[in-house]
Structures are given as structure tokens and as C-alpha cells.
Protein backbone atom coordinates (compact mmCIF):
# COMPACT_ATOMS: atom_id res chain seq x y z
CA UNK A 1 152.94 41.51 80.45
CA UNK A 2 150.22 39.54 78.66
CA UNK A 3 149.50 40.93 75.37
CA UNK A 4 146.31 38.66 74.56
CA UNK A 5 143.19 40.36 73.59
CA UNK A 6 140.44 39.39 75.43
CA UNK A 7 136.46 39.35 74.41
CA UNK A 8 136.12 41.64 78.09
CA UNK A 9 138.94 44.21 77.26
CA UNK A 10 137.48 44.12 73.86
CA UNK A 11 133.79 44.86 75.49
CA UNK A 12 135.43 47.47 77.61
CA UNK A 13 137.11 49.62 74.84
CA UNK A 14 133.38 49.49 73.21
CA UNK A 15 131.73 50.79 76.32
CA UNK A 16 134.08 53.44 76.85
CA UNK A 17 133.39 54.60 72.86
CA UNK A 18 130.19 54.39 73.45
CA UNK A 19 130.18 56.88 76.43
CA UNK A 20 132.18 59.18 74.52
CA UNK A 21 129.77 58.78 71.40
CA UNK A 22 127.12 59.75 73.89
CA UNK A 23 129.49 62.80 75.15
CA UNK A 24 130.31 64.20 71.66
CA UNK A 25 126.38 63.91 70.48
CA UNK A 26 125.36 65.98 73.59
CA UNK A 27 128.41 68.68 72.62
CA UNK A 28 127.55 69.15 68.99
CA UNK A 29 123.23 69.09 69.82
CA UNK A 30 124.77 72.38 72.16
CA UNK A 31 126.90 73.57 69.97
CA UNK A 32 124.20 73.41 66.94
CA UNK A 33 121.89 75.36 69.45
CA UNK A 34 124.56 78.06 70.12
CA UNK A 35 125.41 78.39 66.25
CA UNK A 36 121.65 78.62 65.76
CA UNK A 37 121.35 81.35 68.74
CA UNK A 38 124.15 83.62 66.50
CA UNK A 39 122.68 82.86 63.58
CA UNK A 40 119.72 84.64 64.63
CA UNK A 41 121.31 87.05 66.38
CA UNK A 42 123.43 88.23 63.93
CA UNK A 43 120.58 88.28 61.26
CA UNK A 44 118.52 90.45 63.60
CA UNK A 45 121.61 93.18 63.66
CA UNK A 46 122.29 93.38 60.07
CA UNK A 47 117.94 94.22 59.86
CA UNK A 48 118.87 96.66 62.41
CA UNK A 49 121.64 98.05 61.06
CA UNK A 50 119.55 98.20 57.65
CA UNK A 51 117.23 100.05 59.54
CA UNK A 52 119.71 102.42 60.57
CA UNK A 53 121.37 103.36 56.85
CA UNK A 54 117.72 103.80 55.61
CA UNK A 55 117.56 106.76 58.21
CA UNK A 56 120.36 108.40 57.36
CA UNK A 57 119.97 108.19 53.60
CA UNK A 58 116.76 110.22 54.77
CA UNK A 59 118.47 112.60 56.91
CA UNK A 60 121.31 113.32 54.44
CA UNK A 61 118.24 113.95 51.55
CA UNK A 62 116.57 116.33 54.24
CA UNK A 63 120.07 118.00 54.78
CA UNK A 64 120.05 118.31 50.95
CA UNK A 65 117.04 120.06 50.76
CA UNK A 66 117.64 122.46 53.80
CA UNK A 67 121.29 123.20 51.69
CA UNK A 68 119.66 124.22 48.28
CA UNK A 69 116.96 126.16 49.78
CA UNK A 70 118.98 128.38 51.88
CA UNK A 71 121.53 128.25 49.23
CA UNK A 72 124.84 126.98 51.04
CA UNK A 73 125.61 124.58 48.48
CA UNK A 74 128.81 125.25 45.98
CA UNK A 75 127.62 125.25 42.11
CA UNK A 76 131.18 124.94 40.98
């Protein structure tokens, strides 16, 4: 087997790189899209879940109220 290194294996290495390169840029552009997609995503479900503890601190206040004036609450 002849172990020289040519200037056209050398040339062929490079173009094979350089497909991969092109490969692994197209893979992270998606995967920055996807992470970006989440991102938003998951920002739009904490709002919502905000949303929903603001409801239910006003339903446990109303709960509160309806317990003192009919008087069910312990005062011990």
C-alpha cells in the first residue's frame, strides 16, 4: 500500500469537511430555531400559569370572606 499523500487526496479530505461544515451549519440554524420555538413556548406557560395562581389567590380571599361572614372559621 502506498502511503504518500497526495495534493488530490489532500483536496478530497477538504471537500468532504466542507460538506459536513455545510451539514452541521444547517443542524445547529434548526436546532437554534427549535430552542427558540421552546423558549417561547415555555415563557408563554409560566404567564399562563401566573395567570392561573393570581385566580386562586382571589378565590381563596373570596372563600375567606364567605368563612368569616357566616362564621365557620376556628378563633382558637
Amino acid at each position: 500500500m502506498n502511503g504518500a499523500v497526495t495534493n488530490e487526496l489532500i483536496y478530497s479530505v477538504l471537500q468532504k469537511m466542507q460538506g459536513d461544515m455545510s451539514e452541521m451549519k444547517f443542524d445547529v440554524r434548526d436546532l437554534k430555531t427549535r430552542m427558540t420555538m421552546v423558549e417561547e413556548h415555555l415563557g408563554s406557560s409560566i404567564i399562563a400559569i401566573s395567570g392561573v395562581n393570581s385566580r386562586l389567590d382571589r378565590m381563596s380571599d373570596r372563600v375567606e370572606r364567605i368563612e368569616r361572614r357566616l362564621e365557620l372559621t376556628d378563633h382558637g
